[in-house]
Protein backbone atom coordinates (compact mmCIF):
# COMPACT_ATOMS: atom_id res chain seq x y z
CA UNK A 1 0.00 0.00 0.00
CA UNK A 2 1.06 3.66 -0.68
CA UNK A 3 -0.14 6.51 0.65
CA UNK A 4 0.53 9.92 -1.03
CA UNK A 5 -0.36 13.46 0.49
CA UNK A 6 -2.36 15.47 -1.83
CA UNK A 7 -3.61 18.06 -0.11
CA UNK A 8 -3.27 19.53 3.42
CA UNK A 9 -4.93 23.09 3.70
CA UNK A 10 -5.54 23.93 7.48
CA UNK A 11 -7.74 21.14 8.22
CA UNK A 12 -8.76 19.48 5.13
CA UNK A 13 -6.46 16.68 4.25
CA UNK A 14 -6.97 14.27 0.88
CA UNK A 15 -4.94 11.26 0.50
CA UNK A 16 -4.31 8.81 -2.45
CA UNK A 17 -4.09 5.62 -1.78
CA UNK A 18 -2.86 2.64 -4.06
CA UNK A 19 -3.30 -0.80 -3.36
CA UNK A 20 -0.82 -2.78 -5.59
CA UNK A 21 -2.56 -5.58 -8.07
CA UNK A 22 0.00 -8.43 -6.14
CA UNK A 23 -1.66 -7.49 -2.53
CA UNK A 24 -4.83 -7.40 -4.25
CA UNK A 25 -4.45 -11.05 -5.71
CA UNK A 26 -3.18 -12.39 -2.53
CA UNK A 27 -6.72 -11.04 -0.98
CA UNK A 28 -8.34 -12.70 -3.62
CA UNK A 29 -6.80 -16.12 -3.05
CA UNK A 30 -7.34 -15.78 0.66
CA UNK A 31 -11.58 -15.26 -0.03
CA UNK A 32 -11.73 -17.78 -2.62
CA UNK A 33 -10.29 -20.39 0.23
CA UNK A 34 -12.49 -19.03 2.36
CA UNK A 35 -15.72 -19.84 0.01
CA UNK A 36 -14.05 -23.24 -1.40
CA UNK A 37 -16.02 -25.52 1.23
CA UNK A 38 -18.88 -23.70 1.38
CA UNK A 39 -19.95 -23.90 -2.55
CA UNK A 40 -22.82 -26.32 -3.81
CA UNK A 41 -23.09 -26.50 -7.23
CA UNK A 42 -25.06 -28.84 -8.91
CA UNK A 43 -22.58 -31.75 -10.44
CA UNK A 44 -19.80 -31.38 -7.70
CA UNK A 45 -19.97 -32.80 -4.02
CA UNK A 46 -19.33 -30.00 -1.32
CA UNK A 47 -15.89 -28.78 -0.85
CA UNK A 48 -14.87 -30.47 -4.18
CA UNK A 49 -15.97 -27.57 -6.61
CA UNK A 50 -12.74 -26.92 -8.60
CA UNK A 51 -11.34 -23.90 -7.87
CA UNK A 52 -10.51 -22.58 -11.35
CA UNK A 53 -14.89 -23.72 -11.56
CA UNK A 54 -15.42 -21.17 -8.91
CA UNK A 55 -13.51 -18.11 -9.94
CA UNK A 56 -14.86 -19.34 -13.53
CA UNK A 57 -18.96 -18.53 -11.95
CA UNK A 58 -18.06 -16.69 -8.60
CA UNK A 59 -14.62 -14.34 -9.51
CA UNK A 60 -16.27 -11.10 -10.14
CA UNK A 61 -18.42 -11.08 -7.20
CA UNK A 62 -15.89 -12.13 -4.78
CA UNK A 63 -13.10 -9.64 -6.31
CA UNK A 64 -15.70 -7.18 -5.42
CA UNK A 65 -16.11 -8.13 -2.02
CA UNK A 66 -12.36 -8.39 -1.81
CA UNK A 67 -11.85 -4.38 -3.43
CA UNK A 68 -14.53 -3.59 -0.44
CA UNK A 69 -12.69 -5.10 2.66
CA UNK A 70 -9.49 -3.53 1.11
CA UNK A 71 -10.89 -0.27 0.67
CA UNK A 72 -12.29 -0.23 4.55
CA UNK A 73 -8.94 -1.70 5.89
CA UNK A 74 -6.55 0.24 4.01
CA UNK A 75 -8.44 3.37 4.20
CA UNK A 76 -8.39 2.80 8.58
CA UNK A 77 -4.91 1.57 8.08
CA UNK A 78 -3.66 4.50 6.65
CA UNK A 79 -5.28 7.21 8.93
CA UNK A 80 -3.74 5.05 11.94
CA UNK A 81 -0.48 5.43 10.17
CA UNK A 82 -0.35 9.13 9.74
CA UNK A 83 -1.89 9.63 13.18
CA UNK A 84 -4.69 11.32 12.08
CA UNK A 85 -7.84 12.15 13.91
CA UNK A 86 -10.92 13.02 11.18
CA UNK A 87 -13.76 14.80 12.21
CA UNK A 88 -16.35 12.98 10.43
CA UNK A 89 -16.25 9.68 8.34
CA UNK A 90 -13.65 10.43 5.05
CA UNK A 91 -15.10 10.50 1.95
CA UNK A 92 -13.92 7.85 -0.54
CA UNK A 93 -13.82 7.83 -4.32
CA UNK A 94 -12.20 5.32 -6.69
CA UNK A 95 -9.77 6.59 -9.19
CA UNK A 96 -10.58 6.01 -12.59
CA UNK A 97 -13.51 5.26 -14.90
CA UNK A 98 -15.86 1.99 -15.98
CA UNK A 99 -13.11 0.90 -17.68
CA UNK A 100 -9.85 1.32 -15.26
CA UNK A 101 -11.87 -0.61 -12.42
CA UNK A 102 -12.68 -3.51 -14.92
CA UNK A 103 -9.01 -3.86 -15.31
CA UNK A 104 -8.44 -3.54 -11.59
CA UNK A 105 -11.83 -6.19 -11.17
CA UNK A 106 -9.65 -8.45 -13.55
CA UNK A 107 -6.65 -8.42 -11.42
CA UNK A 108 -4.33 -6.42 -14.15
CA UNK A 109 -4.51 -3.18 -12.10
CA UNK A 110 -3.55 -1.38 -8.79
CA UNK A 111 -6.54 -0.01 -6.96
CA UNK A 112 -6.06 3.65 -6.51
CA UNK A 113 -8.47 5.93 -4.55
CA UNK A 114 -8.54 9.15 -3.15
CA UNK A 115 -9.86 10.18 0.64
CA UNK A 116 -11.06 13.36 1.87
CA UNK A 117 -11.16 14.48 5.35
CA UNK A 118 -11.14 17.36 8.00
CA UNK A 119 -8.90 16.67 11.25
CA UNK A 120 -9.89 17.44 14.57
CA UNK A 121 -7.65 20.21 15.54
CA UNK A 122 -4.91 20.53 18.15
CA UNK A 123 -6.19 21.73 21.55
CA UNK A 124 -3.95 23.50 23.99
CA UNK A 125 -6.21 22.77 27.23
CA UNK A 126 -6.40 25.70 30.03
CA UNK A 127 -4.74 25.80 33.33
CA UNK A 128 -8.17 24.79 35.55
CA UNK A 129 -6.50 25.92 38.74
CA UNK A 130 -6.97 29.59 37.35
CA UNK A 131 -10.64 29.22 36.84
CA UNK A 132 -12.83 30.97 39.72
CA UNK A 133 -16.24 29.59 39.94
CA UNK A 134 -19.00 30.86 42.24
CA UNK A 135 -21.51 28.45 43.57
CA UNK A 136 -24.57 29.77 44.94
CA UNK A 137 -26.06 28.09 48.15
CA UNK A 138 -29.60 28.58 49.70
CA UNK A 139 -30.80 27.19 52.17
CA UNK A 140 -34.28 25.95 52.75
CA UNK A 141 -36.80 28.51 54.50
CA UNK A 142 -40.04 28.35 56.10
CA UNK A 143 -41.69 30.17 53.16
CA UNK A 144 -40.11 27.57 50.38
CA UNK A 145 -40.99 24.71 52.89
CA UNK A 146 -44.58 25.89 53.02
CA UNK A 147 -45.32 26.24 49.57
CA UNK A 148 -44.20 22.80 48.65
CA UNK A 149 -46.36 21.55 51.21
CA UNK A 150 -49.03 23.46 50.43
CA UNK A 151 -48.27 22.34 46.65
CA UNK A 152 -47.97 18.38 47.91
CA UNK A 153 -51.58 19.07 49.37
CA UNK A 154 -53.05 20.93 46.34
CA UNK A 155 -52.27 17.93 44.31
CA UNK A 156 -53.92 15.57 46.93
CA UNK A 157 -57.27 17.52 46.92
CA UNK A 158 -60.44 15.35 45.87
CA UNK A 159 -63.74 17.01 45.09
CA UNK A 160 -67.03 16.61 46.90
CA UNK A 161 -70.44 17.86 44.34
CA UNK A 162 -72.58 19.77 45.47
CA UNK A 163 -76.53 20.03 44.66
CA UNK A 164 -76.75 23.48 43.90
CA UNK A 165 -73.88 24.58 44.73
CA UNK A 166 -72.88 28.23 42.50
CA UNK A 167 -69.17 27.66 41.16
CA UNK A 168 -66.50 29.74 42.85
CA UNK A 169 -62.60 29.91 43.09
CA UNK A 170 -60.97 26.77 43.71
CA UNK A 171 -64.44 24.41 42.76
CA UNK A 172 -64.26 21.86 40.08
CA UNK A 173 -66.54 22.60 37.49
CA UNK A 174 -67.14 19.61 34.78
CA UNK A 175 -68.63 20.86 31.32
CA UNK A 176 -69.74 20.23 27.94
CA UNK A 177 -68.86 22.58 25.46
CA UNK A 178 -68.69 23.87 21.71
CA UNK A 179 -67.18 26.82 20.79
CA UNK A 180 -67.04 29.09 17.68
CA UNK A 181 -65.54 31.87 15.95
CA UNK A 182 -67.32 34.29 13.75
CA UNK A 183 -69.93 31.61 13.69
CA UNK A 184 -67.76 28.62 12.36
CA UNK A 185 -67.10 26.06 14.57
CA UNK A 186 -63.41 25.57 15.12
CA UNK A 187 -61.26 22.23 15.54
CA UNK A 188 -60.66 21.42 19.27
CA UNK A 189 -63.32 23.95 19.78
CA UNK A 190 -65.72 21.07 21.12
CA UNK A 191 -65.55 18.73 24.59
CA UNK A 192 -67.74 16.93 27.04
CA UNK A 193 -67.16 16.07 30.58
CA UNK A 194 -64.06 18.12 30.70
CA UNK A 195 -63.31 19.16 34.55
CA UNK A 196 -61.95 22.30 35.03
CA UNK A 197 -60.92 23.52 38.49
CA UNK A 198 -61.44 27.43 38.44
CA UNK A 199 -58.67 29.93 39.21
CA UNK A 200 -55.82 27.62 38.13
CA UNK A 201 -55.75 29.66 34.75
CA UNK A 202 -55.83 26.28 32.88
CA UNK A 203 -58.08 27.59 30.10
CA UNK A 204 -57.81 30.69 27.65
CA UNK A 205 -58.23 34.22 28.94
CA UNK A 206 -61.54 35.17 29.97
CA UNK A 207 -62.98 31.21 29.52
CA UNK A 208 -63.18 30.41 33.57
CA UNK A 209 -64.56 34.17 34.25
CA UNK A 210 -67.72 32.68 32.36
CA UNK A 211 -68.03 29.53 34.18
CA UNK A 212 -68.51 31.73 38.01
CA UNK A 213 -71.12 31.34 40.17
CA UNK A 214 -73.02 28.92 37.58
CA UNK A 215 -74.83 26.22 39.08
CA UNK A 216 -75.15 21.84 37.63
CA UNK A 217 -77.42 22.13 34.57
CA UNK A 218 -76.68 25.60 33.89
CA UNK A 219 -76.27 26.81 30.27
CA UNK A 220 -73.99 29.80 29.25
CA UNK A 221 -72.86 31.20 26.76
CA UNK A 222 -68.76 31.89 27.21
CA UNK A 223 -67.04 34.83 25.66
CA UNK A 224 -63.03 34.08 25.50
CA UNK A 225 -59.82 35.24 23.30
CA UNK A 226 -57.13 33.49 22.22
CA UNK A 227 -53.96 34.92 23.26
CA UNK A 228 -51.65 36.45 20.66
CA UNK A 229 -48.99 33.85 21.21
CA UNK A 230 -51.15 30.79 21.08
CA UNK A 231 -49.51 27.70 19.62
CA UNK A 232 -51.60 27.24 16.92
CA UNK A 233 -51.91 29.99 14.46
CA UNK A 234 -54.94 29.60 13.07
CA UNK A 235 -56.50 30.78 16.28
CA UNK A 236 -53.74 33.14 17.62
CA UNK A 237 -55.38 36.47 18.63
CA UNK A 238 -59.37 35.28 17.80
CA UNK A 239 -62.27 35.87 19.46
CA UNK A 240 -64.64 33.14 20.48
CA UNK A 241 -68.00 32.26 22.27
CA UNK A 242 -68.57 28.66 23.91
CA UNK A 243 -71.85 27.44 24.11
CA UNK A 244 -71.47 25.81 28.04
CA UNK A 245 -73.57 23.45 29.58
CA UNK A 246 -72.74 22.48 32.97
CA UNK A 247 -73.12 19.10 34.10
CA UNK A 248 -71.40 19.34 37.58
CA UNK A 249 -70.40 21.72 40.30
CA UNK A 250 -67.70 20.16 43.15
CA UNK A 251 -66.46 21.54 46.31
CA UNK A 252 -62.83 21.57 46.82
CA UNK A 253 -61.34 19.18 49.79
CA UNK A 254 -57.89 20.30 50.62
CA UNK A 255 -56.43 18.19 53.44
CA UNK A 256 -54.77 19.89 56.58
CA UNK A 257 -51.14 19.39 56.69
CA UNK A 258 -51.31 17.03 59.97
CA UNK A 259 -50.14 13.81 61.29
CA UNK A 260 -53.21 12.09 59.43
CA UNK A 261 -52.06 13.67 56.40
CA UNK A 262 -48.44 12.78 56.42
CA UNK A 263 -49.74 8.86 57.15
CA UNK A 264 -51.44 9.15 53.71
CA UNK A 265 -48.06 9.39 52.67
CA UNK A 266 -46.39 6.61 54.10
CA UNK A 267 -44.85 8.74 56.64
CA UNK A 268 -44.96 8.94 60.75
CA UNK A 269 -46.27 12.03 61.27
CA UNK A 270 -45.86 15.65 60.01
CA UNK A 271 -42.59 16.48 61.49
CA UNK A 272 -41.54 13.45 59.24
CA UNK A 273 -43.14 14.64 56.02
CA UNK A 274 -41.63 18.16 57.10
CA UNK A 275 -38.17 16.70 57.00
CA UNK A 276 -38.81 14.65 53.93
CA UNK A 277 -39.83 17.85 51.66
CA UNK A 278 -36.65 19.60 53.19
CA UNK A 279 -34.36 17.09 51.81
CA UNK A 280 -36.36 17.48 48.30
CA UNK A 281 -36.30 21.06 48.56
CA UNK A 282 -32.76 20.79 49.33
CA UNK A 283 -31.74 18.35 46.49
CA UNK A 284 -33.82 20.60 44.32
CA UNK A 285 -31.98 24.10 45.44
CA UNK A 286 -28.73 21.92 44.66
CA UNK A 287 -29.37 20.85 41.12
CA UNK A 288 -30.72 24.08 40.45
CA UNK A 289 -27.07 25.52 41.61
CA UNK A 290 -25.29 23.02 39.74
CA UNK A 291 -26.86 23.76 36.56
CA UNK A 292 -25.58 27.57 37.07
CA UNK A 293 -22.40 26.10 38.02
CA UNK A 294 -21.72 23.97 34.96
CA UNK A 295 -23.06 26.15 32.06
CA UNK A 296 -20.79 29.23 33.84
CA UNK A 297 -17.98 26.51 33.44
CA UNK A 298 -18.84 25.84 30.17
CA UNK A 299 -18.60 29.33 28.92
CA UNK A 300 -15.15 30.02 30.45
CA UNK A 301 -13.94 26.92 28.67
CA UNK A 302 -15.32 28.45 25.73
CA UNK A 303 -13.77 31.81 26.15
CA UNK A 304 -10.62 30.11 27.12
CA UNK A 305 -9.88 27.84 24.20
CA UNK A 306 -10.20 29.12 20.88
CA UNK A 307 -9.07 27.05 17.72
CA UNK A 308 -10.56 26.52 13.88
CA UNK A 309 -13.35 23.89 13.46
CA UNK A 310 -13.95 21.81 11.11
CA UNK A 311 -16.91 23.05 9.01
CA UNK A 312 -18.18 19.56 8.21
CA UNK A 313 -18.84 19.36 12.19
CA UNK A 314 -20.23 22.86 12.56
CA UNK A 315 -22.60 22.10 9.15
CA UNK A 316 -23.79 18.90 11.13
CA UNK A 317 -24.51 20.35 14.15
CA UNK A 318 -26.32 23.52 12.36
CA UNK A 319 -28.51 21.20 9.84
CA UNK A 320 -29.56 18.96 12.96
CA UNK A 321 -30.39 22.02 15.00
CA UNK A 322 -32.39 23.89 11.87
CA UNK A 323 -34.21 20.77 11.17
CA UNK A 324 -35.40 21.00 15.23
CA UNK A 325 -36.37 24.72 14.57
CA UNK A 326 -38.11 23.59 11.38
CA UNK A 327 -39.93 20.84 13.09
CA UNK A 328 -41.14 23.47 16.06
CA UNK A 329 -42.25 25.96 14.02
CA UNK A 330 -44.63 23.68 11.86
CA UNK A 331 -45.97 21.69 15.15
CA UNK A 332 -46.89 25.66 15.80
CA UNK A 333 -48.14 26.86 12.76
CA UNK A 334 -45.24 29.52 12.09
CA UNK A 335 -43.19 30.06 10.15
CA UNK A 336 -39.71 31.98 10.29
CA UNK A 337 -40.87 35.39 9.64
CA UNK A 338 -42.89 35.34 13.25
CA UNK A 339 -40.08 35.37 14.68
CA UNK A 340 -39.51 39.14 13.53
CA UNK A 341 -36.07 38.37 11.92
CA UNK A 342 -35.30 37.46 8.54
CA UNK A 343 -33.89 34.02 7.67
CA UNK A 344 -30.69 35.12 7.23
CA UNK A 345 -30.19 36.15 10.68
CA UNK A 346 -31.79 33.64 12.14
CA UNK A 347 -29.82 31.67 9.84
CA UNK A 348 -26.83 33.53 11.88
CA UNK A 349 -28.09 33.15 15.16
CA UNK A 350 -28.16 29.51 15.11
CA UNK A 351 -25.06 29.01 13.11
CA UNK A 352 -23.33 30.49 16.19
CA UNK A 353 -25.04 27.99 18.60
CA UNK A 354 -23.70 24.98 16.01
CA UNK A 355 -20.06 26.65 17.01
CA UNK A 356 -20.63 27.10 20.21
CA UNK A 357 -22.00 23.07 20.42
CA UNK A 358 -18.83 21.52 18.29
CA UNK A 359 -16.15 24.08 20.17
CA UNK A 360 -17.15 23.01 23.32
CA UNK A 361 -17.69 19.13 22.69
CA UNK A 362 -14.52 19.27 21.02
CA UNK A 363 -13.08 20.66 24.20
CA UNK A 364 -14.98 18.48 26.47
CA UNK A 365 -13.73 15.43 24.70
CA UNK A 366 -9.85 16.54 24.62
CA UNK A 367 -10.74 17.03 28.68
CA UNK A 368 -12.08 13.57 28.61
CA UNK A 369 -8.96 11.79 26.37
CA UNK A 370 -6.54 13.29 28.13
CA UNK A 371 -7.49 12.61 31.93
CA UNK A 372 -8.73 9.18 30.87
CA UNK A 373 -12.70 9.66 32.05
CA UNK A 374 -14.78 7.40 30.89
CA UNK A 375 -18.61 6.24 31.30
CA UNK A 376 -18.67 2.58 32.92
CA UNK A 377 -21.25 0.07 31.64
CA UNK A 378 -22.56 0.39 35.29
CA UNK A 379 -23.34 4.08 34.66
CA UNK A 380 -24.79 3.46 31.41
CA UNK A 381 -26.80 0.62 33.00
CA UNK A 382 -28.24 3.14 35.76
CA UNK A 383 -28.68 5.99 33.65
CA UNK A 384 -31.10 3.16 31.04
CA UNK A 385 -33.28 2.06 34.52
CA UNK A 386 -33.67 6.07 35.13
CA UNK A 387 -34.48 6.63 31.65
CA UNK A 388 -37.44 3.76 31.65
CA UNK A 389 -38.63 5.06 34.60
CA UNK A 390 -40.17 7.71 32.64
CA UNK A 391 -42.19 5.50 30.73
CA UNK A 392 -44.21 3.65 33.39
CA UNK A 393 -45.47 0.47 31.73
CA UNK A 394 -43.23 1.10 28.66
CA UNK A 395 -40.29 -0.51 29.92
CA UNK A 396 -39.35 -3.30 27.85
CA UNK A 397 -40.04 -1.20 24.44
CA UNK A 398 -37.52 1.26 26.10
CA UNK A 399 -35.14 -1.14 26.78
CA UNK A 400 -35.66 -2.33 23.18
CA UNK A 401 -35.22 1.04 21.63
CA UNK A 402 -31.58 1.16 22.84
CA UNK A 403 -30.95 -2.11 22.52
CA UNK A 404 -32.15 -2.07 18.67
CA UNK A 405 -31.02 1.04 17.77
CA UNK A 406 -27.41 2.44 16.42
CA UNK A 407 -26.10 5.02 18.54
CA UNK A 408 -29.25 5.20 20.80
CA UNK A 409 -26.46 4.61 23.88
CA UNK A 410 -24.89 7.51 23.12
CA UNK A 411 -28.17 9.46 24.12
CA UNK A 412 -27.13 7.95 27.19
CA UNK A 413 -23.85 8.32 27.79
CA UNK A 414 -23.01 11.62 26.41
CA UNK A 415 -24.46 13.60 29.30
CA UNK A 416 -22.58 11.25 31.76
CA UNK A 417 -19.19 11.82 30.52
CA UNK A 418 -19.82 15.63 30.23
CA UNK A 419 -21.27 15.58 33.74
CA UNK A 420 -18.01 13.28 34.54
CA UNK A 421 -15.44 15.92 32.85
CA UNK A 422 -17.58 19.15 34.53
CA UNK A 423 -16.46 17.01 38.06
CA UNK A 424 -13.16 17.14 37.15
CA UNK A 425 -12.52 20.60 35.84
CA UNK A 426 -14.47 21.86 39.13
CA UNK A 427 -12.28 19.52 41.30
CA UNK A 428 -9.16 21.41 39.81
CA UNK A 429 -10.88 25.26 39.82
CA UNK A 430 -11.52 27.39 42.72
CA UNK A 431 -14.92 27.43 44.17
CA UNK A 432 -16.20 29.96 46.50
CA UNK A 433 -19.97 29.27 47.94
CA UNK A 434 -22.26 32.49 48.08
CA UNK A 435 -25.28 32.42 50.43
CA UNK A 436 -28.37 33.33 48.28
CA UNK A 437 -32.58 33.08 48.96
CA UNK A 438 -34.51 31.19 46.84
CA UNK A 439 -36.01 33.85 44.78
CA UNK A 440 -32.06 35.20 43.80
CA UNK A 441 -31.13 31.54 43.22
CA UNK A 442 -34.05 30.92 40.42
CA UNK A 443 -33.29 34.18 38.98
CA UNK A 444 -29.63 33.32 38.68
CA UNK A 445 -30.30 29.85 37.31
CA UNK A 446 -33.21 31.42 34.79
CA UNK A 447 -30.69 34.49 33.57
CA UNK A 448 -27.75 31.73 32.95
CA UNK A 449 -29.83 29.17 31.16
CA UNK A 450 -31.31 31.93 28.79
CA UNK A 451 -27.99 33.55 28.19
């Protein structure tokens, strides 16, 4: 095998690469041993078939099996070599017309392609003991225990009906209803026995107004609007009247937060349950600070490493995240211009998200090769349980899904080792805890995810 440089241009390398017609011949001999005992044809007992016979009916066939394996081996063989590390899969193409491969097909010619590829570039890694991180810490008050109780008892309240009983805040009021704008019915306009609890601002604007202080068998007719950013576009901003008939009016029954309560719950008594919501709360507070921590850490490594991409990686990562936006905006009914920019700079604006993406996993991964982290099977194998979890009753399709499908485990396991490297880098950076509320600590985590 040769291998000739033919073009190295800051990333982009293309090599030829010439397979000689002897190597290829000995190949050939090797796969027509291979297939010698396995052979049936008619006339000839197995394993008997004369070999001259078989390159006679078979030779083209298994030459091009044999030009196949050489091309995938050589090809791997030759990037090993040369130490290269591609960004993508190399593109391959054969040298030569119809009539130069016949030759080679015939075993009176080299093979001779050509691959294309981009390199992963050379990353000169920060010094983490010069990155300062701040991690912010709140603890759990009485107000932030109290609403998740309160929340933990909202979501255990049943509901008692009432004969004649006139709807108010808080009741469960179950209806029948067809609505309409400018006289034409509408699709998803139209419902029966739909429960709606009144003052959770579950419905459109102006929709549970209508439904107060009406009584079981009631009819009304409901004046509502749309709001301008509704999902789907077709109604967006409309006006519409509901023809409601109402079939049932229920008290709310919100339990205290007491002993009895908490034994609902599986636990001793209240002071119990009290301590249990803490230690959510707690766990809760800390993820939330985490996820400030790492995507801070994540834009210092950004700042701190800068190097050319490849553009077949940042194209990847742009096409995969346009297609997303694509997807969205249909499942909406929108379409780019809502978004009150032209294509182009959306166009922009996402393009600079693909670079962000493919600087930082390129960064991430040199973190990762270099301080030898890796995902165990273990981790893999609790991170599949958590993700089935999520699919009560769905299990074994789940398990099936990434069992079946190519590159589904990555799903899994690229978090993990980014999780893994964010560990590390923090475990080398300085880290200084700031005492925060609640309220400061959501605002901090809101402002750094929608940076």
């Amino acid at each position: 095998m040769q291998i000739t440089e033919t073009t190295s241009d800051g990333l982009k390398r293309t090599l030829k690469v010439v397979v000689g017609k002897s190597e290829l011949s000995e190949r050939f001999d090797r796969r027509l041993d291979e297939v010698k005992d396995q052979v049936h044809i008619k006339g000839f007992r197995k394993g008997k078939v004369p070999l001259a016979h078989i390159k006679k009916l078979y030779g083209k066939s298994l030459m091009s099996e044999v030009l196949e394996k050489a091309v995938n081996e050589t090809s791997s063989q030759a990037i090993a070599e040369r130490k290269e590390r591609p960004a993508l899969r190399p593109d391959i193409a054969l040298d030569g017309g119809a009539e130069e491969m016949e030759q080679v097909i015939e075993g009176k010619a080299d093979l001779a392609y050509s691959m294309s590829f981009e390199v992963l570039p050379e990353i000169v890694l920060t010094d983490f003991s010069t990155l300062t991180i701040e991690k912010l810490v709140a603890e759990v008050d009485e107000e932030s225990l109290a609403k998740a109780l309160d929340d933990i008892a909202t979501r255990t309240t049943s509901y008692e009906p009432e004969e004649g009983r006139a709807a108010s805040d808080g009741d469960r009021v179950t209806i029948d209803f067809a609505g309409k704008i400018d006289g034409e019915a509408f699709e998803g306009g139209t419902g029966e026995g739909m429960a709606v609890v009144l003052g959770q601002g579950g419905m459109i604007p102006g929709f549970e107004d209508g439904l107060e202080g009406a009584k079981a068998g009631d009819a009304r007719l409901v004046k509502a609007a749309f709001p301008a950013e509704y999902p789907v576009k077709t109604l967006a901003g409309k006006d519409a009247e509901f023809d409601v008939k109402v079939t049932e009016v229920a008290r709310a029954m919100k339990p205290a937060i007491d002993d009895a309560f908490a034994q609902t719950l599986g636990l001793e008594d209240v002071t119990k349950l009290r301590e249990a919501v803490s230690e959510q709360i707690r766990k809760e507070f800390d993820q939330a600070a985490r996820t400030k921590v790492k995507r801070e850490l994540l834009d210092e490594l950004e700042k701190r490493h800068s190097f050319a991409l490849p553009p077949s990686l940042v194209e990847f990562e742009f096409n995969q995240i346009w297609a997303q936006l694509e997807k969205s905006l249909k499942e909406q009914g929108k379409s780019i211009a809502d978004e009150g920019k032209t294509e182009d700079e959306v166009r922009a604006e996402y393009r600079g998200i693909a670079e962000r993406r493919v600087r930082l996993g390129l960064v991430v991964g040199e973190i990762g090769e270099k301080n030898k982290i890796q995902v165990t099977q273990d981790e893999l194998r609790r991170a599949l349980i958590e993700h089935a979890r999520r699919f009560p009753g769905q299990e074994k399709l789940v398990y099936e899904y990434f069992e079946k499908t190519p590159g589904a485990v990555a799903e899994l396991r690229a978090p993990i080792f980014e999780d893994k490297v964010v560990d590390f880098v923090l475990g080398q950076a300085r880290t200084t805890d700031k005492k925060v509320s609640r309220d400061e600590l959501m605002k901090a985590v809101q402002a750094a995810t929608e940076a």
